[in-house]
N, C-alpha and C. Protein backbone atom coordinates (compact mmCIF):
# COMPACT_ATOMS: atom_id res chain seq x y z
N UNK A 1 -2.03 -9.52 -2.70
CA UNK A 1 -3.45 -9.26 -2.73
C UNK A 1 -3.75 -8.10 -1.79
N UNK A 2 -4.04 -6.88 -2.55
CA UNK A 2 -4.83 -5.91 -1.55
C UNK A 2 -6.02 -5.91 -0.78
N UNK A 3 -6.01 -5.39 0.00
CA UNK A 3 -7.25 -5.74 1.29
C UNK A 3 -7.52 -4.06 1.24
N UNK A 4 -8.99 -3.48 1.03
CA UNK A 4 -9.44 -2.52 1.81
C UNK A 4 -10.36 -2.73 3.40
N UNK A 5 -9.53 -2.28 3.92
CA UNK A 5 -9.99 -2.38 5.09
C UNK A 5 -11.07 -1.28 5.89
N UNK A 6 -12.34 -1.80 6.12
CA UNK A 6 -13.13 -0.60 6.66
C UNK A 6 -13.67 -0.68 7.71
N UNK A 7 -13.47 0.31 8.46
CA UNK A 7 -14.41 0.03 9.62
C UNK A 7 -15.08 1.32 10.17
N UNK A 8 -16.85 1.30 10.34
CA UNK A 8 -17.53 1.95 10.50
C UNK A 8 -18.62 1.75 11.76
N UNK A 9 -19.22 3.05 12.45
CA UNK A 9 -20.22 2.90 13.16
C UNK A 9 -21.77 2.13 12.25
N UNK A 10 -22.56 1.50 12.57
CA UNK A 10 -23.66 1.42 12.23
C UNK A 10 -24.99 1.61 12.78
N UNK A 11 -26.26 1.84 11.89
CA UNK A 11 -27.44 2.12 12.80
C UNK A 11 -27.92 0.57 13.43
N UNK A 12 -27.76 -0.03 12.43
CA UNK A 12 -28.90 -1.17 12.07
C UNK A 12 -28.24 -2.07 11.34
N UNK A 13 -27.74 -3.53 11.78
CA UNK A 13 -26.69 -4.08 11.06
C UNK A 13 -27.99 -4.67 9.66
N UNK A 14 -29.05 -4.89 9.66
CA UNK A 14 -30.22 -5.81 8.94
C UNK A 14 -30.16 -4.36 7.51
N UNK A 15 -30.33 -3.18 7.69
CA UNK A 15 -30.26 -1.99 7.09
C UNK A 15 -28.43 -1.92 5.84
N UNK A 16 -27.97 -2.27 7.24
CA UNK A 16 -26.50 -1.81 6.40
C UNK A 16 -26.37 -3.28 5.28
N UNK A 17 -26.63 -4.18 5.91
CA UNK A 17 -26.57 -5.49 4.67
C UNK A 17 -27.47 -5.19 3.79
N UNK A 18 -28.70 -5.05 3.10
CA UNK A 18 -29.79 -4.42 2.43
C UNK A 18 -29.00 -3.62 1.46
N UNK A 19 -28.12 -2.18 1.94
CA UNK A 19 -27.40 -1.31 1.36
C UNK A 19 -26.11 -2.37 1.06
N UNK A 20 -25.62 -2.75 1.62
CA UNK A 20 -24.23 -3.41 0.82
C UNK A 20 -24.43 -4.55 0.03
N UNK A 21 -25.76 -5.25 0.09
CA UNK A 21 -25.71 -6.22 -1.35
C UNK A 21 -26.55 -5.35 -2.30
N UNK A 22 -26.98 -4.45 -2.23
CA UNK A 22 -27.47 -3.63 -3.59
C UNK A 22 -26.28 -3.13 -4.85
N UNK A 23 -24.90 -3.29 -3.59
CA UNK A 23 -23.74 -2.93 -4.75
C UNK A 23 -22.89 -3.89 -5.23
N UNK A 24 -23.77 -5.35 -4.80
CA UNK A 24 -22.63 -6.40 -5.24
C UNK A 24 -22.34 -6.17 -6.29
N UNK A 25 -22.97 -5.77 -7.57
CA UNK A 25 -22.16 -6.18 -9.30
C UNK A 25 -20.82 -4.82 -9.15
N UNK A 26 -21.45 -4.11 -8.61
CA UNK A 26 -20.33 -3.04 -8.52
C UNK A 26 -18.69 -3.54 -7.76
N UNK A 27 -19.21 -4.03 -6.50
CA UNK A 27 -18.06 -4.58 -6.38
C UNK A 27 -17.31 -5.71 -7.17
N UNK A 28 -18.02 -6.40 -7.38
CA UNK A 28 -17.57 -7.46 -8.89
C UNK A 28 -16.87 -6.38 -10.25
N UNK A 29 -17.51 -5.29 -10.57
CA UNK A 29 -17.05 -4.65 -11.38
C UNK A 29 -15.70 -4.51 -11.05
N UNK A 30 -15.66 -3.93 -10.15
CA UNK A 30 -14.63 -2.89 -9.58
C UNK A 30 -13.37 -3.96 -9.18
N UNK A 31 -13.80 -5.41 -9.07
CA UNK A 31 -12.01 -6.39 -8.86
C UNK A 31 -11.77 -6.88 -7.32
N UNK A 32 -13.46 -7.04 -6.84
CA UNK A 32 -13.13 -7.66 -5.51
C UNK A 32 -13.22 -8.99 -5.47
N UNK A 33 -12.15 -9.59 -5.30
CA UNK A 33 -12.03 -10.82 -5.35
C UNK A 33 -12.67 -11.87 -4.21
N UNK A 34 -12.72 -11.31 -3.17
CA UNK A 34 -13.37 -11.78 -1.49
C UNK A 34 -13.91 -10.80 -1.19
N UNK A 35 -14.46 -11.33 -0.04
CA UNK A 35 -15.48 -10.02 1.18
C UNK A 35 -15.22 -10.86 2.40
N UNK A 36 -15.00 -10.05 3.99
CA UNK A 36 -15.46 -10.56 4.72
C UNK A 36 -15.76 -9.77 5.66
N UNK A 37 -17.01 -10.11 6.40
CA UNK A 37 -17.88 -8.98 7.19
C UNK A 37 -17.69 -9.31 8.10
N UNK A 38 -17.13 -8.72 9.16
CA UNK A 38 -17.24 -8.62 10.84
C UNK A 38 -18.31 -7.72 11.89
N UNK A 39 -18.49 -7.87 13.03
CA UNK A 39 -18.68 -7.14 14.02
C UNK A 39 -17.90 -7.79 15.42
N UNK A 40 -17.23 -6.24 15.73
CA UNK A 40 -16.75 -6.63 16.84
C UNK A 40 -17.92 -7.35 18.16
N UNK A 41 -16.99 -8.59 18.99
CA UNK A 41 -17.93 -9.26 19.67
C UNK A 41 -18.34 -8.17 21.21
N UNK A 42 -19.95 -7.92 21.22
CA UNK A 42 -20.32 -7.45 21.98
C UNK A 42 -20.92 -5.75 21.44
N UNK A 43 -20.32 -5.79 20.36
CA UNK A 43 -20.42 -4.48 19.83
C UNK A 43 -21.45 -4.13 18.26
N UNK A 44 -22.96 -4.34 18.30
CA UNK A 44 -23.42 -4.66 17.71
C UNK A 44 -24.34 -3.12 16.44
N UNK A 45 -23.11 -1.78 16.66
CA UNK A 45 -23.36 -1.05 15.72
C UNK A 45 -22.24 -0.59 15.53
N UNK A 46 -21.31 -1.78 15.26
CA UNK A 46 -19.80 -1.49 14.49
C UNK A 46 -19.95 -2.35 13.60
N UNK A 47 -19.09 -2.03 11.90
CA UNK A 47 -19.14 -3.46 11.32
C UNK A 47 -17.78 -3.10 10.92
N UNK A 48 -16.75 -3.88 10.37
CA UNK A 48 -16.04 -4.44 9.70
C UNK A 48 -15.54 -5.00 8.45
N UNK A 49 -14.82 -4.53 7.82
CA UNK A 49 -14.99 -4.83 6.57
C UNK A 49 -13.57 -4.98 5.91
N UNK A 50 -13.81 -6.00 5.08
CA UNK A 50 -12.53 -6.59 4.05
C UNK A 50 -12.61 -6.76 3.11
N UNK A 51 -12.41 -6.07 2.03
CA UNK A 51 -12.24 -6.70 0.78
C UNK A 51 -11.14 -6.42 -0.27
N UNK A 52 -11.12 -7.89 -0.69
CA UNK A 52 -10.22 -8.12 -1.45
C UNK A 52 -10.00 -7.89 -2.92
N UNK A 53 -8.98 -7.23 -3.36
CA UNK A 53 -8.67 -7.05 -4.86
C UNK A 53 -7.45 -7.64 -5.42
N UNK A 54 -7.22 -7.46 -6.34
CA UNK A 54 -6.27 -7.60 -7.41
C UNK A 54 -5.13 -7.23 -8.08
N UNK A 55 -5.36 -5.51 -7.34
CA UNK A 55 -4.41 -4.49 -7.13
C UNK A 55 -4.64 -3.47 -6.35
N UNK A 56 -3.81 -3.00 -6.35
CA UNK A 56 -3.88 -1.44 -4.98
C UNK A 56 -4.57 -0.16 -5.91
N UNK A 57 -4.15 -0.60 -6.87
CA UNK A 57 -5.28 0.61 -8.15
C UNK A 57 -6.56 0.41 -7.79
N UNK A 58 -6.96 -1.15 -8.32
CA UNK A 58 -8.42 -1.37 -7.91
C UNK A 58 -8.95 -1.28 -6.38
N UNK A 59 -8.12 -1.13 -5.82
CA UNK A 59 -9.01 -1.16 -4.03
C UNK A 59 -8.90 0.43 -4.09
N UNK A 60 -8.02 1.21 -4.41
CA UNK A 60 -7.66 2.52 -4.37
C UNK A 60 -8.96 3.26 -5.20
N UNK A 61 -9.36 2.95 -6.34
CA UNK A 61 -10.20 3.23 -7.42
C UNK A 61 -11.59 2.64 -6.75
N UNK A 62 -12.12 1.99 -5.94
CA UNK A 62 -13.32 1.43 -5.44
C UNK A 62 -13.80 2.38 -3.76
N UNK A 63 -12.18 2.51 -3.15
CA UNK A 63 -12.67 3.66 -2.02
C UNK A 63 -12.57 4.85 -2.31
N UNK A 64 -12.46 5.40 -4.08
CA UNK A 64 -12.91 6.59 -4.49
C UNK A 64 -14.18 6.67 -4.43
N UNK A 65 -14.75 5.40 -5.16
CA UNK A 65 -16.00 5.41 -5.25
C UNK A 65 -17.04 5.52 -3.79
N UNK A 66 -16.91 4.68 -2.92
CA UNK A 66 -17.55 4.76 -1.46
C UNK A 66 -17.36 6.23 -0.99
N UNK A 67 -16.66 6.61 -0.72
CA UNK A 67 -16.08 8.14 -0.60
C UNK A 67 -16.94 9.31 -1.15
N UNK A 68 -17.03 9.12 -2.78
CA UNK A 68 -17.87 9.99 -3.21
C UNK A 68 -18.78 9.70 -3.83
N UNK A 69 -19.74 8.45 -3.57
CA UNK A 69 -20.86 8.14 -4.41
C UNK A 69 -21.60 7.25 -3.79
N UNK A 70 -21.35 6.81 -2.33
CA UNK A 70 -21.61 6.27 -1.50
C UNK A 70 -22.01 6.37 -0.20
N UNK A 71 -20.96 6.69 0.61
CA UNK A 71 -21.01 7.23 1.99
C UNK A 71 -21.90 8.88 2.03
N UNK A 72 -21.53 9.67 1.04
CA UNK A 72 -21.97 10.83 0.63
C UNK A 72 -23.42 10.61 0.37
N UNK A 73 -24.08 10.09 0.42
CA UNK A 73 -25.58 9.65 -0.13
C UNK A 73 -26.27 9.09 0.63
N UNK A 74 -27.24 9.88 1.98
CA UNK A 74 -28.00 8.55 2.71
C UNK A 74 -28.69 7.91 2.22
N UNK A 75 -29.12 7.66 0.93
CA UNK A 75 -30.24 7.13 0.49
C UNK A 75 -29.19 5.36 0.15
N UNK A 76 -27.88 5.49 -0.31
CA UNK A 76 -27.16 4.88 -0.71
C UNK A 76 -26.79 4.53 0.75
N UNK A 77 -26.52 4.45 1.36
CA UNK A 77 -25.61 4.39 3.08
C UNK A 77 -26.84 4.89 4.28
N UNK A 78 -28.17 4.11 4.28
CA UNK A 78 -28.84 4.48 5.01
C UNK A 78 -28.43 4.15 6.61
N UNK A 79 -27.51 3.09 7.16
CA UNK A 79 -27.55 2.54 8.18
C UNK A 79 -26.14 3.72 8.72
N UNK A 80 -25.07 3.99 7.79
CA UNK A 80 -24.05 4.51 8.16
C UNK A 80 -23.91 5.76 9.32
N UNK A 81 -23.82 5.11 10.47
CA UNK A 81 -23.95 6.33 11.57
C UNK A 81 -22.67 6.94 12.13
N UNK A 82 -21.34 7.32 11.59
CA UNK A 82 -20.29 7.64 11.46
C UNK A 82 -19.51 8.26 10.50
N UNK A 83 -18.11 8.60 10.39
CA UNK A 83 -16.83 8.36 9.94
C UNK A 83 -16.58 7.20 9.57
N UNK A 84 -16.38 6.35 8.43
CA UNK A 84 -15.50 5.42 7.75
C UNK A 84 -14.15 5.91 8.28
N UNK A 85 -13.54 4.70 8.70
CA UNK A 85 -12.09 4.58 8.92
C UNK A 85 -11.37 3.34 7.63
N UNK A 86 -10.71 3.94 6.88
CA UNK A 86 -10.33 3.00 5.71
C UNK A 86 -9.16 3.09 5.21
N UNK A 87 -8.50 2.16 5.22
CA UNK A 87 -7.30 1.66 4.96
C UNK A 87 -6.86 0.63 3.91
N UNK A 88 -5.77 0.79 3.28
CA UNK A 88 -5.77 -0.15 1.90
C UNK A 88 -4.53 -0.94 2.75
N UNK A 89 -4.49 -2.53 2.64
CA UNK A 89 -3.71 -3.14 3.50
C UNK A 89 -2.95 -4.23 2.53
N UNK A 90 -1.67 -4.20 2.09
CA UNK A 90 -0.86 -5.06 1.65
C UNK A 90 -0.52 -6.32 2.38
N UNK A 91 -0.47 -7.63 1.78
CA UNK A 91 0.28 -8.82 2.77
C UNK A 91 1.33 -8.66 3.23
N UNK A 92 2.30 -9.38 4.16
CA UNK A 92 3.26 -9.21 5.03
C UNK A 92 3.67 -11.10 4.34
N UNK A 93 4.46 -10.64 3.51
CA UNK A 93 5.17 -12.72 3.26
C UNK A 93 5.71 -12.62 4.00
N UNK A 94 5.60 -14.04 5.13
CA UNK A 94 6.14 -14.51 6.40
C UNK A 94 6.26 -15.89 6.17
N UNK A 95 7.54 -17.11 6.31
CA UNK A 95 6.81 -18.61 6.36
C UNK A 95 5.55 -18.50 7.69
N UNK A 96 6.00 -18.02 8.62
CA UNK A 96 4.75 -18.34 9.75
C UNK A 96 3.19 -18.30 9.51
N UNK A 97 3.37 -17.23 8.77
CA UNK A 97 1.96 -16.98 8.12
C UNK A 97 1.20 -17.93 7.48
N UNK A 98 -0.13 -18.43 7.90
CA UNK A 98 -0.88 -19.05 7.36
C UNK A 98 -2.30 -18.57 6.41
């Protein structure tokens, strides 16, 4: 299971949620199987981000999209006060791993 991994500055965490459920069907389109939203503790205009696909095509093919139809657009990414740092992250099979 691929993981895109993102992590960005933010203005306004209430702003950046507003903008990221406006693209839920998109992400449904696009083969995200999970989401999970972080902020680092103490650090309250960073967020975090995970989501899960189906393949490395589809996570690969979805941070085309953020990239150029997204982040590129303040009207689309009003809270985004940075550089996206993004990474496509494969599992590690371990027995230890839970």
């Amino acid at each position: 299971m691929p993981t895109l991994h993102i992590e960005h500055p933010i203005s306004d965490l209430e702003t950046w949620l507003a903008a990221f459920d406006r693209f839920a069907d998109r992400r449904v389109a696009a083969g995200v199987t999970a989401e999970r939203i972080w902020q680092p503790a103490g650090d309250r205009h960073q967020i975090v981000l995970d989501l899960d696909f189906g393949s490395a095509d589809q996570a690969s093919s979805f941070l085309h999209f953020l990239k150029t139809q997204v982040w590129t657009t303040p009207d689309n990414a009003p809270a985004l006060a940075g550089a996206p740092r993004t990474t496509i992250l494969d599992a590690v099979p371990h027995p230890a791993a839970r």
